[in-house]
PDB file of N, CA and C in Angstrom:
ATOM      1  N   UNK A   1     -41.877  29.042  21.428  1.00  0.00           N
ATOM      2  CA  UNK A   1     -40.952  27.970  21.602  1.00  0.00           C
ATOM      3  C   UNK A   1     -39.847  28.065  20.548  1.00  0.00           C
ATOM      4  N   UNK A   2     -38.475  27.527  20.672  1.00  0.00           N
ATOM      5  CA  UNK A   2     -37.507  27.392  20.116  1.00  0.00           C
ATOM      6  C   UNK A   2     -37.045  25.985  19.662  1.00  0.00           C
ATOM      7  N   UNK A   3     -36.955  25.973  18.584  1.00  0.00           N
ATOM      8  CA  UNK A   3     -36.095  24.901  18.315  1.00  0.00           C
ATOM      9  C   UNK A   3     -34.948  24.571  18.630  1.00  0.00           C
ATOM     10  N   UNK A   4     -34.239  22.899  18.607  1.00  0.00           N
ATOM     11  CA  UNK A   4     -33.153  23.336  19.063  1.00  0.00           C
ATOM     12  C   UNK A   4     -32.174  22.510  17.426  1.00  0.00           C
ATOM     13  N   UNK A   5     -31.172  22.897  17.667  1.00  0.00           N
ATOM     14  CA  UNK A   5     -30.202  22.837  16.717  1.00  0.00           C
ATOM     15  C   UNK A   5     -29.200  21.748  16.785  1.00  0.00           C
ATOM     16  N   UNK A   6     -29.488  20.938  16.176  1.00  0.00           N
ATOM     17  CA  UNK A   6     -28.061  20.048  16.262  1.00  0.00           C
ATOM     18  C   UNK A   6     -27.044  20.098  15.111  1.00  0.00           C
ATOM     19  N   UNK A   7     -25.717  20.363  15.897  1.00  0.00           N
ATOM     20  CA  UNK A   7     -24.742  20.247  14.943  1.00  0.00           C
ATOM     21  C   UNK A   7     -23.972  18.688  14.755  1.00  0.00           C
ATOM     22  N   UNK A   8     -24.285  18.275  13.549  1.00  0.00           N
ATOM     23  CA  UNK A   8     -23.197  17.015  13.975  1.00  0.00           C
ATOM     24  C   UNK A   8     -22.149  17.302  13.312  1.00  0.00           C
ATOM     25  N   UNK A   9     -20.858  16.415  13.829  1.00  0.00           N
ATOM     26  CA  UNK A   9     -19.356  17.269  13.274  1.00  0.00           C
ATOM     27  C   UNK A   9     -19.172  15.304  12.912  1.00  0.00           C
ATOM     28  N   UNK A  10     -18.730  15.384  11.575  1.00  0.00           N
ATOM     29  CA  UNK A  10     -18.146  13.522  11.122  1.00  0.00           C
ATOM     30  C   UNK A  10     -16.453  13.928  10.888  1.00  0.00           C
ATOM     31  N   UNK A  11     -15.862  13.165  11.457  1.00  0.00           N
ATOM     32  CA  UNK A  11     -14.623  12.836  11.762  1.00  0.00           C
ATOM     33  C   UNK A  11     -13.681  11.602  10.618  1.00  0.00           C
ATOM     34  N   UNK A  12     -13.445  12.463   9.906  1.00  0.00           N
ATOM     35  CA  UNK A  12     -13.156  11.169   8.829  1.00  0.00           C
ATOM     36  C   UNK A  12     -11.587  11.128   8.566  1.00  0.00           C
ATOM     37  N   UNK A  13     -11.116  11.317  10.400  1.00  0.00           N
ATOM     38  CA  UNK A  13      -9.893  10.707  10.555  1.00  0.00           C
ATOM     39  C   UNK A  13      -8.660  11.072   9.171  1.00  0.00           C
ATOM     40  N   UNK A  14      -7.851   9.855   8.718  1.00  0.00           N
ATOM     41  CA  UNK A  14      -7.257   9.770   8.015  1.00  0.00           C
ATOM     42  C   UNK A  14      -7.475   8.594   6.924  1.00  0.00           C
ATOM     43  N   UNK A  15      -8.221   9.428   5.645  1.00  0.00           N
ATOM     44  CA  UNK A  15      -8.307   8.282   4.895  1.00  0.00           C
ATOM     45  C   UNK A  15      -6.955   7.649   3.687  1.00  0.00           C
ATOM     46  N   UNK A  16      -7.143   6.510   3.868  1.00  0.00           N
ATOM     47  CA  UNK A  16      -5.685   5.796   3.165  1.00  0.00           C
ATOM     48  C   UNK A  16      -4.870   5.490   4.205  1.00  0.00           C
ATOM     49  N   UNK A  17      -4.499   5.766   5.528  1.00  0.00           N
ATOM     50  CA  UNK A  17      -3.567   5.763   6.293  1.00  0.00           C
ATOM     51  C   UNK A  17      -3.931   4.163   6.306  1.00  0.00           C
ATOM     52  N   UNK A  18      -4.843   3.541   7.543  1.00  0.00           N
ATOM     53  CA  UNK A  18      -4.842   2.265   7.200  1.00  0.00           C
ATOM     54  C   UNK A  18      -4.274   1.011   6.362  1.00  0.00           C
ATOM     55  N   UNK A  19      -4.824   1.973   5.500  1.00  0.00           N
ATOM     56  CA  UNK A  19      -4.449   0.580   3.835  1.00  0.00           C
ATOM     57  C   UNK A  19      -3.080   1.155   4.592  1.00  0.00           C
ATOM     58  N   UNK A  20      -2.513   2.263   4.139  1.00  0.00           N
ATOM     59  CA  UNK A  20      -1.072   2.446   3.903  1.00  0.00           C
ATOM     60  C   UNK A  20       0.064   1.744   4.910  1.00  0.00           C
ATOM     61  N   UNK A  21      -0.613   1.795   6.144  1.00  0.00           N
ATOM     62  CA  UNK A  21       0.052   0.932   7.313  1.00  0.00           C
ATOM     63  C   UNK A  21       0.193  -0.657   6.985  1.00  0.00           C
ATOM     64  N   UNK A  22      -0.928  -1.117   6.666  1.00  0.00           N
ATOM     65  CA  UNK A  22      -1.230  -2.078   6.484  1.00  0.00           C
ATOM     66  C   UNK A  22      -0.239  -3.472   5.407  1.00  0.00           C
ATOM     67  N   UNK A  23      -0.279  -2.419   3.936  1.00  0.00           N
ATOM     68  CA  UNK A  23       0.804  -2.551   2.968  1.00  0.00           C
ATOM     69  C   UNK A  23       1.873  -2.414   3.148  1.00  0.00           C
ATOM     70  N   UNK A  24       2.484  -1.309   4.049  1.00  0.00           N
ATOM     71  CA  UNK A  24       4.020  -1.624   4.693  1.00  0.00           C
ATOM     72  C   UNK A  24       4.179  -2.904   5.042  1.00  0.00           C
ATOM     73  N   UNK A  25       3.574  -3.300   6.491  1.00  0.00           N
ATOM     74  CA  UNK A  25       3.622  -4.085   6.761  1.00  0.00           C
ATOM     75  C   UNK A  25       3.772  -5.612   5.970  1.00  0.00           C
ATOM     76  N   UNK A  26       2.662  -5.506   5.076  1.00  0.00           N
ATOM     77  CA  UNK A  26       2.639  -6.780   4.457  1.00  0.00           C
ATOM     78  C   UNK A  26       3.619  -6.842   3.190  1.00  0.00           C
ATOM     79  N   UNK A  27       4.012  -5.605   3.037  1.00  0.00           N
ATOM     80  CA  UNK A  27       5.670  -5.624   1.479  1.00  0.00           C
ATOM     81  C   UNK A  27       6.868  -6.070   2.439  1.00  0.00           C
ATOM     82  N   UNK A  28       6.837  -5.482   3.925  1.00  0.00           N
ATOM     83  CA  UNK A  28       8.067  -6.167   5.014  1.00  0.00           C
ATOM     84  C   UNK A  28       7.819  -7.655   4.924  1.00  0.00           C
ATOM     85  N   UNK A  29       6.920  -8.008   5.328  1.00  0.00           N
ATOM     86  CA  UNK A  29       6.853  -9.536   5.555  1.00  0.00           C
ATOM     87  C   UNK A  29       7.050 -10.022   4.222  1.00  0.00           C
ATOM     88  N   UNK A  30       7.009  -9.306   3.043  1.00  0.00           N
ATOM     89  CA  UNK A  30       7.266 -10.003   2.229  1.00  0.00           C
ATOM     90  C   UNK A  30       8.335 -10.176   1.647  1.00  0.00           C
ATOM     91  N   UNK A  31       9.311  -8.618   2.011  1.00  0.00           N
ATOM     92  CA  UNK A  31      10.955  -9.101   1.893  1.00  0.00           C
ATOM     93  C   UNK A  31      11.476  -9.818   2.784  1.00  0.00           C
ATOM     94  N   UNK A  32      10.807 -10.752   3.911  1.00  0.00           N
ATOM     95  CA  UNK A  32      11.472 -11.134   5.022  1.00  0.00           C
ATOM     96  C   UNK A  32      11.220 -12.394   4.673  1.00  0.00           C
ATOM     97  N   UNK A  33      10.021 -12.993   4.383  1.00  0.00           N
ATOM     98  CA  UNK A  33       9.635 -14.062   3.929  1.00  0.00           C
ATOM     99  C   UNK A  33       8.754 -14.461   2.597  1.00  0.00           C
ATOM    100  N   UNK A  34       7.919 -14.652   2.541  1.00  0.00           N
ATOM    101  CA  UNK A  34       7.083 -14.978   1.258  1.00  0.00           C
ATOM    102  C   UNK A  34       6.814 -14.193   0.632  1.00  0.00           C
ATOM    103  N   UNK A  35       7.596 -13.626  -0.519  1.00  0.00           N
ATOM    104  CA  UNK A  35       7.258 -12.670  -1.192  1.00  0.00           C
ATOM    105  C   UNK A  35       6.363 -12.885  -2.277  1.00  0.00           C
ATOM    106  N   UNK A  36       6.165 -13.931  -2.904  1.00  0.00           N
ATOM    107  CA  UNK A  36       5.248 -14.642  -4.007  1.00  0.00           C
ATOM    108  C   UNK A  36       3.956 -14.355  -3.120  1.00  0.00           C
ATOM    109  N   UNK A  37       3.578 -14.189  -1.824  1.00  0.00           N
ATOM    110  CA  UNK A  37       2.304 -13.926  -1.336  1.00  0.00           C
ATOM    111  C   UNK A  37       2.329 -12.618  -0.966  1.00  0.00           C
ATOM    112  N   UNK A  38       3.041 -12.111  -0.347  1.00  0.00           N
ATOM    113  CA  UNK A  38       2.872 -11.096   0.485  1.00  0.00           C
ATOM    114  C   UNK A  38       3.110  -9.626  -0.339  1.00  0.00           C
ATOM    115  N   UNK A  39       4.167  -9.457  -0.902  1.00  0.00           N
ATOM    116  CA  UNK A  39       4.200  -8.762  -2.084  1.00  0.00           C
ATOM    117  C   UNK A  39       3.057  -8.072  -2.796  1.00  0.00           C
ATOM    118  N   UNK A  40       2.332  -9.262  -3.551  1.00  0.00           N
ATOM    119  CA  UNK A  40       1.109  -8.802  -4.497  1.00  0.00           C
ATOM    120  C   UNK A  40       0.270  -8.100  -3.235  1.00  0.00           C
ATOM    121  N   UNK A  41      -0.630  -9.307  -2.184  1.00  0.00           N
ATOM    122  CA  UNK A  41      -1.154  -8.585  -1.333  1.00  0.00           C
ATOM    123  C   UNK A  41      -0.578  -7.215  -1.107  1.00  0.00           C
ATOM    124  N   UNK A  42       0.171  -6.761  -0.682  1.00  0.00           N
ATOM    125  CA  UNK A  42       0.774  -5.306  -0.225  1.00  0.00           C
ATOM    126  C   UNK A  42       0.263  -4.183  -1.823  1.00  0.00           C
ATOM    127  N   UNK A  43       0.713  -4.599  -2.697  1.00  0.00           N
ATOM    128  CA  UNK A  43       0.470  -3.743  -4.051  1.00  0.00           C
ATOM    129  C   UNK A  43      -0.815  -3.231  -3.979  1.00  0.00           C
ATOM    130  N   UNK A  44      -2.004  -4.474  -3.672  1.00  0.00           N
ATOM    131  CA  UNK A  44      -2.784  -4.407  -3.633  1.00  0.00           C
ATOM    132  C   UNK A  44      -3.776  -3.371  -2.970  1.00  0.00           C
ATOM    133  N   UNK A  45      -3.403  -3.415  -2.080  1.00  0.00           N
ATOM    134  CA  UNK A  45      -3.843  -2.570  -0.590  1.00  0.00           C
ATOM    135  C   UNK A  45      -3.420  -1.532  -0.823  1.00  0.00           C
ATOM    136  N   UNK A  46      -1.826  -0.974  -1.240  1.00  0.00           N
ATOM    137  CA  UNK A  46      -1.506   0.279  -1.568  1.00  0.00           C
ATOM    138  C   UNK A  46      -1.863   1.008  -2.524  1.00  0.00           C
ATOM    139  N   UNK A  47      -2.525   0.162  -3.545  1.00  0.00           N
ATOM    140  CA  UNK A  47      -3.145   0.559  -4.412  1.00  0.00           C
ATOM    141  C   UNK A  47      -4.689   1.301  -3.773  1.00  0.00           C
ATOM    142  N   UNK A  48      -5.519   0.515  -3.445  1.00  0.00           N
ATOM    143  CA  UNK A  48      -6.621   0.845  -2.216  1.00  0.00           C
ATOM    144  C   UNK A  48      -6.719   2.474  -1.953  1.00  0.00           C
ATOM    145  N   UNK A  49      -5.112   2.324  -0.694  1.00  0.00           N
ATOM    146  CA  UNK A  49      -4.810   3.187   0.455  1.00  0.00           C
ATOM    147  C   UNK A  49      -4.247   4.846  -0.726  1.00  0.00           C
ATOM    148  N   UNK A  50      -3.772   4.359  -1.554  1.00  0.00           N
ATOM    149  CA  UNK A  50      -3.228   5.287  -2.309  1.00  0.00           C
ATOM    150  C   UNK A  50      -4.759   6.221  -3.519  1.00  0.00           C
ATOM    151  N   UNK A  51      -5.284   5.346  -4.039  1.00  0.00           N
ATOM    152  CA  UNK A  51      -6.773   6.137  -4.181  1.00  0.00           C
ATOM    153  C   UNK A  51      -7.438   6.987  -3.566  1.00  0.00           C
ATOM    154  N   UNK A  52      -7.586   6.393  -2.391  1.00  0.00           N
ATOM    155  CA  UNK A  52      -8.333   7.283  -1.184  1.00  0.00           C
ATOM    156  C   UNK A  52      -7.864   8.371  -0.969  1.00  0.00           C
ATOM    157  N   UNK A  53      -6.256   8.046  -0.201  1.00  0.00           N
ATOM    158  CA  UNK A  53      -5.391   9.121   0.130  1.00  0.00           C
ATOM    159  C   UNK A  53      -5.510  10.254  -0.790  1.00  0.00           C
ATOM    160  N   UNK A  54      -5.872  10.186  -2.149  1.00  0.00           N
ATOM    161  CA  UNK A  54      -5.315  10.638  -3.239  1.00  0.00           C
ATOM    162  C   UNK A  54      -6.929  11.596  -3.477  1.00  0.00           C
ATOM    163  N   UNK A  55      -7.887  10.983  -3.035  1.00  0.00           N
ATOM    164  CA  UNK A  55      -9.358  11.059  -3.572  1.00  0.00           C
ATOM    165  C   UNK A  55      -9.422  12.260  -2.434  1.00  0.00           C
ATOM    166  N   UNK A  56      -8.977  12.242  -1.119  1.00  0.00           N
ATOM    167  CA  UNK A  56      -9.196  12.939   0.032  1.00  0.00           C
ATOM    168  C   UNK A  56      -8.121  14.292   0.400  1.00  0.00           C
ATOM    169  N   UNK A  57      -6.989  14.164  -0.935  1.00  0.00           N
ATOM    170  CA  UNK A  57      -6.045  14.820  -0.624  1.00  0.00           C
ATOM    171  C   UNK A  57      -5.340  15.251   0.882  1.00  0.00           C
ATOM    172  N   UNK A  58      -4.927  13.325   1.470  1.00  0.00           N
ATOM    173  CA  UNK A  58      -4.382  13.665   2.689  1.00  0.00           C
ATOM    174  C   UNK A  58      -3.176  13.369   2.582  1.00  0.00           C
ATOM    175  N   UNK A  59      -1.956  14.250   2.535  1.00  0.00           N
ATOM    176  CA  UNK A  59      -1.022  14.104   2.285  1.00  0.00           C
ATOM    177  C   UNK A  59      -0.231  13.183   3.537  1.00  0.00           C
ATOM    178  N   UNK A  60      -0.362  13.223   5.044  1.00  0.00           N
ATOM    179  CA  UNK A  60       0.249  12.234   5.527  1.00  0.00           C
ATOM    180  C   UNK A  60      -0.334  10.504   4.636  1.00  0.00           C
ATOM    181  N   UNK A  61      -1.422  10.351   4.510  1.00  0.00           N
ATOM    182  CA  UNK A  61      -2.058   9.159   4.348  1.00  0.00           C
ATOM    183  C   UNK A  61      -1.115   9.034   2.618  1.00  0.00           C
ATOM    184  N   UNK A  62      -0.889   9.999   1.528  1.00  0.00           N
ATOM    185  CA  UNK A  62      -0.176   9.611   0.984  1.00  0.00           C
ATOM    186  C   UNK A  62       1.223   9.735   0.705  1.00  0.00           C
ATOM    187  N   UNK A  63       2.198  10.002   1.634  1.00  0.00           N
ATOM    188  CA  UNK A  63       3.617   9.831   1.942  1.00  0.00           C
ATOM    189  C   UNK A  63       3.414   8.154   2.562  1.00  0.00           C
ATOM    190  N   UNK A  64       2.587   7.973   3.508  1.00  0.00           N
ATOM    191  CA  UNK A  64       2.697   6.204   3.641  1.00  0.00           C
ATOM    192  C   UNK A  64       2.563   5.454   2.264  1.00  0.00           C
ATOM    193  N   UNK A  65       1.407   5.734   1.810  1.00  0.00           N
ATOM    194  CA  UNK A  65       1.269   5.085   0.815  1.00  0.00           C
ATOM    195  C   UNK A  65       2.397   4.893  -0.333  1.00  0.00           C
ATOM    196  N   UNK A  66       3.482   5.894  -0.623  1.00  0.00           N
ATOM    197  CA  UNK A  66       4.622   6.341  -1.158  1.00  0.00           C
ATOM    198  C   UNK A  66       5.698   5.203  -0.381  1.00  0.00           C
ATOM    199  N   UNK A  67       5.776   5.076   0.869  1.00  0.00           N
ATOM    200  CA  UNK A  67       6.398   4.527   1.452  1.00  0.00           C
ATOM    201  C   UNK A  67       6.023   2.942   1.016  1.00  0.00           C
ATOM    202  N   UNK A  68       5.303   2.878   1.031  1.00  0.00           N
ATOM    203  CA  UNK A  68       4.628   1.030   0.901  1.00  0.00           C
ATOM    204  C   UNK A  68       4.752   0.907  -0.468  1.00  0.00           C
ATOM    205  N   UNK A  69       4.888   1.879  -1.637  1.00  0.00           N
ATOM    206  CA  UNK A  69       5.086   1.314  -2.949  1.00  0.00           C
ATOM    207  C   UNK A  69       6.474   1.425  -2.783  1.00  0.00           C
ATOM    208  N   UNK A  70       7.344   1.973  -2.198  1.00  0.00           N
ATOM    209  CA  UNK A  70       8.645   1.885  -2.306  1.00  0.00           C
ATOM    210  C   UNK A  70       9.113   0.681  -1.668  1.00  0.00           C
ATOM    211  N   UNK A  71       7.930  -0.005  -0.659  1.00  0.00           N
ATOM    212  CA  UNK A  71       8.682  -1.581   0.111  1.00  0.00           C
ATOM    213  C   UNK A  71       8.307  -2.982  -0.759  1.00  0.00           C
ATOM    214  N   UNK A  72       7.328  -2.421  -1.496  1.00  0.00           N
ATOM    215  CA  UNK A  72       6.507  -3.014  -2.666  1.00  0.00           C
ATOM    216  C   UNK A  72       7.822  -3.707  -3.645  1.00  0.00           C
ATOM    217  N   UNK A  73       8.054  -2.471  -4.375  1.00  0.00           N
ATOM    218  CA  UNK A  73       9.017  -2.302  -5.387  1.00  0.00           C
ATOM    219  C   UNK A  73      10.338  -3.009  -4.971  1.00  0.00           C
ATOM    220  N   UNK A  74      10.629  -3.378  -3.472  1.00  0.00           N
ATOM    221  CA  UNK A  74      12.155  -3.676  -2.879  1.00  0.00           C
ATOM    222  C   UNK A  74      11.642  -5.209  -2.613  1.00  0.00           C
ATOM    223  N   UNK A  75      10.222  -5.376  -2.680  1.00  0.00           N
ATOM    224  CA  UNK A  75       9.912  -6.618  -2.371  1.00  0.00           C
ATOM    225  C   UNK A  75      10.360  -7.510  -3.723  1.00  0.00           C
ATOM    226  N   UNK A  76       9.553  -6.958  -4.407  1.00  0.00           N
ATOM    227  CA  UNK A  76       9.696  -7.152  -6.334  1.00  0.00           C
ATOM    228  C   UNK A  76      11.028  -7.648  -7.122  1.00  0.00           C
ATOM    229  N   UNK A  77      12.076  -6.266  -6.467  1.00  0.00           N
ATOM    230  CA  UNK A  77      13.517  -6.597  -6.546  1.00  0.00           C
ATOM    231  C   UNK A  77      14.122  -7.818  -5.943  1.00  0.00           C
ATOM    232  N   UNK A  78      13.433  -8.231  -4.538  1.00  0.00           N
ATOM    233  CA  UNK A  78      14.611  -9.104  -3.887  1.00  0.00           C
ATOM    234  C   UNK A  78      13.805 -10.660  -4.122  1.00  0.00           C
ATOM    235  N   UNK A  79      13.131 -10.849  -4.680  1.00  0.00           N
ATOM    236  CA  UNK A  79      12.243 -12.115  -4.694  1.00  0.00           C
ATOM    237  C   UNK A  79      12.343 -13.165  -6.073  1.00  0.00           C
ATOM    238  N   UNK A  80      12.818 -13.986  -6.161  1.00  0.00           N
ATOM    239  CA  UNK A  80      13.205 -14.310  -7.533  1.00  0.00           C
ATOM    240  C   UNK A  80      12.052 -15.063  -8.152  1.00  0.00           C
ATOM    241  N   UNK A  81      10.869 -15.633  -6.786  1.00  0.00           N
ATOM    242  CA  UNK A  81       9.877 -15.940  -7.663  1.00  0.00           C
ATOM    243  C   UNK A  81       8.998 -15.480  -8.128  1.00  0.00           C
ATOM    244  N   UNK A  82       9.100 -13.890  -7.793  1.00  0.00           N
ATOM    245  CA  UNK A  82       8.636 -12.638  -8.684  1.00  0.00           C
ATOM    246  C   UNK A  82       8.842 -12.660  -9.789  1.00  0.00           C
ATOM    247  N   UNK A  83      10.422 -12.595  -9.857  1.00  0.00           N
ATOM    248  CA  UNK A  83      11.260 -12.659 -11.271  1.00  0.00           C
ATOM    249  C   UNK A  83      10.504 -13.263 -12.309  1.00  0.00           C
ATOM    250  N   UNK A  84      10.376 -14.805 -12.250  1.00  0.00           N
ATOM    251  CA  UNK A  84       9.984 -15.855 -12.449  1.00  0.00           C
ATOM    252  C   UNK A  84       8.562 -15.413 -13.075  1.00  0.00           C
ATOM    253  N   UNK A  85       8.002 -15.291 -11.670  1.00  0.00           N
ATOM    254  CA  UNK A  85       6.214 -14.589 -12.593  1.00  0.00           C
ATOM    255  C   UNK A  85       6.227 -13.653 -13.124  1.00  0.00           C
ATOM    256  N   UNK A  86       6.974 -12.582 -13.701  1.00  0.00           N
ATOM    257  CA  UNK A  86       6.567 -11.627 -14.319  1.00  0.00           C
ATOM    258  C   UNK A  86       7.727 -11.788 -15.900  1.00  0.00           C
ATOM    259  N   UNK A  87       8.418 -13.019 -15.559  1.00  0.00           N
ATOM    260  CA  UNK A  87       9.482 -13.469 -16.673  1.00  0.00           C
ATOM    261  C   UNK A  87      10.672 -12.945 -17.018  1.00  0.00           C
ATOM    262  N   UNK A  88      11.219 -12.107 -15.652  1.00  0.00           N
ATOM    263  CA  UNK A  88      12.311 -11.332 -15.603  1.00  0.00           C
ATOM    264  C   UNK A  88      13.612 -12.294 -15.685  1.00  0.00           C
ATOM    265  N   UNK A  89      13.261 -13.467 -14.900  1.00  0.00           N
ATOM    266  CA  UNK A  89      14.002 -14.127 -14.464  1.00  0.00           C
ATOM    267  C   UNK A  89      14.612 -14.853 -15.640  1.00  0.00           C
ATOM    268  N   UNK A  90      14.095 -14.929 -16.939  1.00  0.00           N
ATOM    269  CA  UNK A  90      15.250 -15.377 -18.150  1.00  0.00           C
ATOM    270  C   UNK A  90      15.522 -14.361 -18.734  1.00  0.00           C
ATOM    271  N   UNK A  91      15.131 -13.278 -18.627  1.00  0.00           N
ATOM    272  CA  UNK A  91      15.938 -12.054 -19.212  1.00  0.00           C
ATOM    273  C   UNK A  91      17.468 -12.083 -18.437  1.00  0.00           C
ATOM    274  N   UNK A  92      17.338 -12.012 -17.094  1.00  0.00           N
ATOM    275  CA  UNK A  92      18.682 -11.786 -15.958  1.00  0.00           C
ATOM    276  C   UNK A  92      19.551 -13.150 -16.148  1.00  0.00           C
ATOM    277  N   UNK A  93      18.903 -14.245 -16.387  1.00  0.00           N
ATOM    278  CA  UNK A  93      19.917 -15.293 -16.761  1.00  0.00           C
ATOM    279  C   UNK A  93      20.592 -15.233 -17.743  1.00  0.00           C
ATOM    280  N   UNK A  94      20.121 -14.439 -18.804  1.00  0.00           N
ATOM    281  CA  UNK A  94      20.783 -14.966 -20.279  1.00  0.00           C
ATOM    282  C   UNK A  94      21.889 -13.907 -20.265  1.00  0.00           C
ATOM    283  N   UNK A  95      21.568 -12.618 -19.453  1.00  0.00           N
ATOM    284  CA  UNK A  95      22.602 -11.811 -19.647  1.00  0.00           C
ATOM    285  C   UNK A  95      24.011 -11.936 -19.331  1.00  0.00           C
TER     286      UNK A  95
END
């Protein structure tokens, strides 16, 4: 008699892509609207998505992630009650 052989094959997709989609999304909504919420959330996640990506060396999964710290960073810029929390906002006044 023969044994038989199983091959299993695991599929581990694209890791970081998720987060990375995800954090776009939520740094957009946050230059569009609430950036005091949506903002941090997004950092957050890209932070996440950007580990992984980084841990798995998948370079699409980290060009998103690149992308979402760059909507991050535009969120940061356009939000003044960012400013405010991180205390930018009396540096830019006094000048």
């Amino acid at each position: 008699m023969s044994e038989q052989q199983t091959v299993v094959v695991v599929n581990a997709g694209n890791p970081g892509m998720m987060a990375g989609i995800i954090a776009c999304v939520l740094a957009v909504l946050g230059i569009l609207f609430l950036g005091l919420v949506f903002v941090p959330l997004a950092a957050i996640v890209a932070l996440i998505g950007t580990i992984s990506a980084v841990k798995h060396k998948n370079a699409k999964s980290i060009g998103v992630n690149v992308l979402a710290w760059v909507l991050v960073l535009i969120g940061i810029i356009t939000s003044p009650s960012l400013w405010a929390l991180f205390g930018f906002a009396g540096a830019v006044a006094t000048s």
